[in-house]
C-alpha atoms as a PDB file:
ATOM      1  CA  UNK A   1      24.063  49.125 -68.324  1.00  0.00           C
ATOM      2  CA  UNK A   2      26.841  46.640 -67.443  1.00  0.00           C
ATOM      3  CA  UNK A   3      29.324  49.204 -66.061  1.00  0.00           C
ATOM      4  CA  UNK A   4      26.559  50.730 -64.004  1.00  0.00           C
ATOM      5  CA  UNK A   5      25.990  47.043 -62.682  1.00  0.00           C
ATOM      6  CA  UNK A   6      29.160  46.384 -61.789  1.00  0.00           C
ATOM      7  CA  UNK A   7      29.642  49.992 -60.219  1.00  0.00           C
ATOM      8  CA  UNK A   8      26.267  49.501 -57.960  1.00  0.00           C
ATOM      9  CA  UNK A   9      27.583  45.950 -57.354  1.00  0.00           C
ATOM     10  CA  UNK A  10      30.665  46.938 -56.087  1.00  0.00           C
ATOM     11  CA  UNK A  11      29.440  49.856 -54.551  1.00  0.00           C
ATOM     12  CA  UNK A  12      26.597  48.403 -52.317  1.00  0.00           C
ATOM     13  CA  UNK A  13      28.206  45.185 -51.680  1.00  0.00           C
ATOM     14  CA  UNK A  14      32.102  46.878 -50.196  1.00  0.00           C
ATOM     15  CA  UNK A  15      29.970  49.515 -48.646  1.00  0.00           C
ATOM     16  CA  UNK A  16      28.153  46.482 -46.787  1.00  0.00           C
ATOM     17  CA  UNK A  17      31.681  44.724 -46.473  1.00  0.00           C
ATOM     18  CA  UNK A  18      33.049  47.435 -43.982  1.00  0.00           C
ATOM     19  CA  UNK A  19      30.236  47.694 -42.721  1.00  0.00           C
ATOM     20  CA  UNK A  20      29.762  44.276 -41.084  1.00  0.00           C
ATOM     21  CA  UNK A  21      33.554  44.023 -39.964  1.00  0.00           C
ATOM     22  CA  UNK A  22      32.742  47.147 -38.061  1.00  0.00           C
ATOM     23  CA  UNK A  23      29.495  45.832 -36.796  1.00  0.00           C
ATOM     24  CA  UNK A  24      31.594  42.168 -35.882  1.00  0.00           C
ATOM     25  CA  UNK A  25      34.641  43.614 -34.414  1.00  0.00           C
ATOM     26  CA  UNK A  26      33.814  46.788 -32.722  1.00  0.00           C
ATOM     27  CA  UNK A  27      29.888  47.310 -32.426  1.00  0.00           C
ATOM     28  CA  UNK A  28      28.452  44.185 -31.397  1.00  0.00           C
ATOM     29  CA  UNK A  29      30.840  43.636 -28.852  1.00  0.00           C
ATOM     30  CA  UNK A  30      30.626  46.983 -27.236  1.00  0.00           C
ATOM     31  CA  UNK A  31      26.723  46.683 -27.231  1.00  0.00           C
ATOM     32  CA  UNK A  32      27.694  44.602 -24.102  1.00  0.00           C
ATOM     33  CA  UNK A  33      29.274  47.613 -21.818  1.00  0.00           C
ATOM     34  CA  UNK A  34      26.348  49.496 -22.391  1.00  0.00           C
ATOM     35  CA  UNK A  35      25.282  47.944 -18.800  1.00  0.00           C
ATOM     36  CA  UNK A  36      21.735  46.947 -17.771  1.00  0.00           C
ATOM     37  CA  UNK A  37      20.416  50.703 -16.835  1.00  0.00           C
ATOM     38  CA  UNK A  38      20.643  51.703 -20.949  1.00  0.00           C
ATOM     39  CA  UNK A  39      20.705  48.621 -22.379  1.00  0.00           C
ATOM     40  CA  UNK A  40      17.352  48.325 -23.606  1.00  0.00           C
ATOM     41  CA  UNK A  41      17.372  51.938 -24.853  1.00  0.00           C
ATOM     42  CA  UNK A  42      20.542  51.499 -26.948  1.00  0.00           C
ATOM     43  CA  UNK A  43      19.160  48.685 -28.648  1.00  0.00           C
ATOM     44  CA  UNK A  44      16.183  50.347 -29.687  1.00  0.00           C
ATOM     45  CA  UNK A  45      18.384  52.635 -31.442  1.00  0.00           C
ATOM     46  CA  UNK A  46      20.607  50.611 -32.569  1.00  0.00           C
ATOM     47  CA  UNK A  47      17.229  48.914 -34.309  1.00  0.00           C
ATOM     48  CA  UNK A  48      16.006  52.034 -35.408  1.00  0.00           C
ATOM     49  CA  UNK A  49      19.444  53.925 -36.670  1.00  0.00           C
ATOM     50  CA  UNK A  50      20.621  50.779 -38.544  1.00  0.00           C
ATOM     51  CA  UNK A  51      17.601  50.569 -40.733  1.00  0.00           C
ATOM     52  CA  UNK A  52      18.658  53.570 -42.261  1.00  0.00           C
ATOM     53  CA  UNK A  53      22.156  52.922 -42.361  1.00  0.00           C
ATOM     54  CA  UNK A  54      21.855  48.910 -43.982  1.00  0.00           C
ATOM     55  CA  UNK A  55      18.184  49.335 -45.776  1.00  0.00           C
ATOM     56  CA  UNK A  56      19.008  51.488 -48.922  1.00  0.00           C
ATOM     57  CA  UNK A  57      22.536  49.759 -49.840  1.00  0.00           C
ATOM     58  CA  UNK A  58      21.323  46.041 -49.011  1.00  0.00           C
ATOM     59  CA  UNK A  59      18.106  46.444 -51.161  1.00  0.00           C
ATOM     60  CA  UNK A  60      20.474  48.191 -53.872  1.00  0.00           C
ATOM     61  CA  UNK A  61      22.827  45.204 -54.002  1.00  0.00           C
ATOM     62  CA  UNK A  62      19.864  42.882 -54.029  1.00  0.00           C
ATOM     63  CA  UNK A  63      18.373  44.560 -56.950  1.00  0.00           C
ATOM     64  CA  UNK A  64      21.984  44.119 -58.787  1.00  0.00           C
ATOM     65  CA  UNK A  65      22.064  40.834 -57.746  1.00  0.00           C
ATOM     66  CA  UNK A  66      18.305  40.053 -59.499  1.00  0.00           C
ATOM     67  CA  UNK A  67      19.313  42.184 -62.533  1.00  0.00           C
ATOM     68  CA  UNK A  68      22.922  39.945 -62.466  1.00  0.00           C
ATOM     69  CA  UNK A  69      21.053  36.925 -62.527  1.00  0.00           C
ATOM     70  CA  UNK A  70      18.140  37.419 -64.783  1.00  0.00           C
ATOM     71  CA  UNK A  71      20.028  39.368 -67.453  1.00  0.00           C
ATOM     72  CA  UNK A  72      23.926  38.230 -67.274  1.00  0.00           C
ATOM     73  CA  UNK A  73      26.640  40.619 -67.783  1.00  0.00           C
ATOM     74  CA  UNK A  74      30.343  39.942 -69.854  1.00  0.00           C
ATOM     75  CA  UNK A  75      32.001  40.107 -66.563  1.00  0.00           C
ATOM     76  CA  UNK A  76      30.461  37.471 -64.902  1.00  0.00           C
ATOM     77  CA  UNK A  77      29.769  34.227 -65.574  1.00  0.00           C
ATOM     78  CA  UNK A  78      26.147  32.607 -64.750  1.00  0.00           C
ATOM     79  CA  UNK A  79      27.518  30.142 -62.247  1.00  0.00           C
ATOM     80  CA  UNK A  80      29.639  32.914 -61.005  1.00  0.00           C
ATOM     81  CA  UNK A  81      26.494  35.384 -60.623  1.00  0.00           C
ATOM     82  CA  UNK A  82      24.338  32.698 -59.001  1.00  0.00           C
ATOM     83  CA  UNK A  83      26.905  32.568 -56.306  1.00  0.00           C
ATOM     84  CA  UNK A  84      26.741  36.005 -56.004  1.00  0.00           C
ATOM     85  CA  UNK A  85      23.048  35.775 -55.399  1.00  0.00           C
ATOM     86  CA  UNK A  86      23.691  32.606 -52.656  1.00  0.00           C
ATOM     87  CA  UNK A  87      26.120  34.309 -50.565  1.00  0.00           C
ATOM     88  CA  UNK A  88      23.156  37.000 -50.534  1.00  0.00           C
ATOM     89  CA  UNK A  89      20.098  35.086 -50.219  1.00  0.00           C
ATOM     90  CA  UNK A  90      22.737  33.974 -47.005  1.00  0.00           C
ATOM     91  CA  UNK A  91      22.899  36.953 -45.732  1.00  0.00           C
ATOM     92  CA  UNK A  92      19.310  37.785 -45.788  1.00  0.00           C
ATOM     93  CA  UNK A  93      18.243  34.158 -44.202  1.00  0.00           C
ATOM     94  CA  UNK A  94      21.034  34.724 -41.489  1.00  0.00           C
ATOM     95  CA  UNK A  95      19.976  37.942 -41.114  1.00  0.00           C
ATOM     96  CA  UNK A  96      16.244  36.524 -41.109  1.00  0.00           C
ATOM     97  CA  UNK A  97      16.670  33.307 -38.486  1.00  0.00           C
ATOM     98  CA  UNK A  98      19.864  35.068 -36.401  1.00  0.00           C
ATOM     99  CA  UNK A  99      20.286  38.302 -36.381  1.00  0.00           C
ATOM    100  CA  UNK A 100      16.750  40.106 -36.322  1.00  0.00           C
ATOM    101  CA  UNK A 101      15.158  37.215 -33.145  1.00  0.00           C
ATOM    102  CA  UNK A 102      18.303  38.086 -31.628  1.00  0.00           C
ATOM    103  CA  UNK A 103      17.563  41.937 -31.516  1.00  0.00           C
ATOM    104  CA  UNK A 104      14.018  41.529 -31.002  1.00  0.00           C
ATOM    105  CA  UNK A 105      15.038  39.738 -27.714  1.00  0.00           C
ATOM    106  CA  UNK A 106      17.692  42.676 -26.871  1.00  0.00           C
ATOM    107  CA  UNK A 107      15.242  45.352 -27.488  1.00  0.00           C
ATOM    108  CA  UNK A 108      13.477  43.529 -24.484  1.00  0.00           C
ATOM    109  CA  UNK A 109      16.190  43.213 -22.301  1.00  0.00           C
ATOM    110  CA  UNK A 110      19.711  42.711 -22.560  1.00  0.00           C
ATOM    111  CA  UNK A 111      20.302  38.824 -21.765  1.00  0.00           C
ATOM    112  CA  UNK A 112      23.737  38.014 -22.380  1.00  0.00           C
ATOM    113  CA  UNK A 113      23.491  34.552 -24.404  1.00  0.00           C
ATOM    114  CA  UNK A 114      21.267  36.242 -26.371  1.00  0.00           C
ATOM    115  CA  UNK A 115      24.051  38.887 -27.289  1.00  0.00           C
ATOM    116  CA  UNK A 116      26.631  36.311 -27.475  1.00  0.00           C
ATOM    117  CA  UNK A 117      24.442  34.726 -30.254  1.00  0.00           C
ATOM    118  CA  UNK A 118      24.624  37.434 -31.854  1.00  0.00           C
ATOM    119  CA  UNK A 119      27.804  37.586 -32.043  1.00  0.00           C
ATOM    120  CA  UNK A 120      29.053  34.736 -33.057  1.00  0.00           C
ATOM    121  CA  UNK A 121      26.147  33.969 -36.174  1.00  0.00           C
ATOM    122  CA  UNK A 122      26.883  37.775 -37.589  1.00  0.00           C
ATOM    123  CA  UNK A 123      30.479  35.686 -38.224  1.00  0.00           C
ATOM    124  CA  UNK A 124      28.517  34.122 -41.179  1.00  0.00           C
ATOM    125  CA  UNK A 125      26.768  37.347 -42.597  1.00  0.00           C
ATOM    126  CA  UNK A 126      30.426  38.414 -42.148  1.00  0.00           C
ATOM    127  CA  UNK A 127      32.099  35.444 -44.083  1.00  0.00           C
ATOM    128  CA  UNK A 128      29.607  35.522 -46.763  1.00  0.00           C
ATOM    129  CA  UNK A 129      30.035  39.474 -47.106  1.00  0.00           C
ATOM    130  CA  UNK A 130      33.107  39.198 -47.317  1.00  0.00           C
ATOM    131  CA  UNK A 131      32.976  36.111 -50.222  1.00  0.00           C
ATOM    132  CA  UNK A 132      30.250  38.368 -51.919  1.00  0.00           C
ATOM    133  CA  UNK A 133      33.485  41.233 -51.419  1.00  0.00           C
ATOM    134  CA  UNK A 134      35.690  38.774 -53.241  1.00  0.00           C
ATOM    135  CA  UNK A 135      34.018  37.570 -55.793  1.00  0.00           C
ATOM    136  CA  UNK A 136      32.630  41.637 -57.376  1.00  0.00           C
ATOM    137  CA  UNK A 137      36.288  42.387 -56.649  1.00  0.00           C
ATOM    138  CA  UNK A 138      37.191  39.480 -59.497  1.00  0.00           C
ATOM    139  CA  UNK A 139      34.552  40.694 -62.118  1.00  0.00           C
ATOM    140  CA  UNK A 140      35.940  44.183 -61.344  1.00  0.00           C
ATOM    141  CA  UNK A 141      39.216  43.179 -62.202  1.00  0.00           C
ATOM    142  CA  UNK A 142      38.316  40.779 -65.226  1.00  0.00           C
ATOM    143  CA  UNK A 143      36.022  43.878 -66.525  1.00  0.00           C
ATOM    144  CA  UNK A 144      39.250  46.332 -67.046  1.00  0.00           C
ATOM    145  CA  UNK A 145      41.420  43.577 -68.445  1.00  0.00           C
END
């Protein structure tokens, strides 16, 4: 059960990695060329489509994340796995306060402080990805040595 841990872990949470850095650096700002004739449309999409593509793997790494925590595995320590679970439980409040208001509001209509918002908070579901990234990447690498 601990290599299949680790595998989901690393799986789910790089998948979700690239992921956001394409969501921060090339779809979230082009969501703003759309212009004001399709803007509302291509956020409902957006809204729609994403579930689909960010559902399965974010409830997959939550799941390793509770098993992490509750059970402990060799690779990771206990402080080390309850960071894991902060950085996620910051994700999901970020994604929570931020990130679903601001695309309830878009759905609307496209208001552009609203989309710059947007912007610039998924910076913190992409820092703590990316930390979450880091730190599976070091129990990857102290589970082969």
């Amino acid at each position: 059960m601990d290599l299949a841990l680790l595998l989901t872990q690393l799986a789910s949470t790089w998948y979700m990695v690239g992921l956001i850095w394409l969501v921060q650096l090339v779809h979230y700002p082009l969501m703003a060329r759309v212009g004001p004739e399709h803007a509302v449309s291509y956020e409902q999409a957006h809204v729609r489509l994403m579930g689909y593509v960010v559902g399965p793997p974010m409830l997959v790494e939550a799941a390793g994340v509770v098993l992490l925590a509750g059970f402990g595995a060799p690779w990771a320590t206990p402080l080390e796995a309850w960071l894991g679970a902060g950085l996620l439980a910051g994700v999901w409040a970020t994604t929570a306060l931020c990130s679903v208001p601001a695309h309830t509001r878009l759905e609307q209509a496209f208001d552009p402080a609203v989309h710059r918002r947007l912007v610039r908070t998924n910076w913190i579901r992409t820092a703590l990805w990316s930390a979450r990234g880091l730190l599976v990447l070091l129990w990857a690498a102290r589970s082969l040595g």
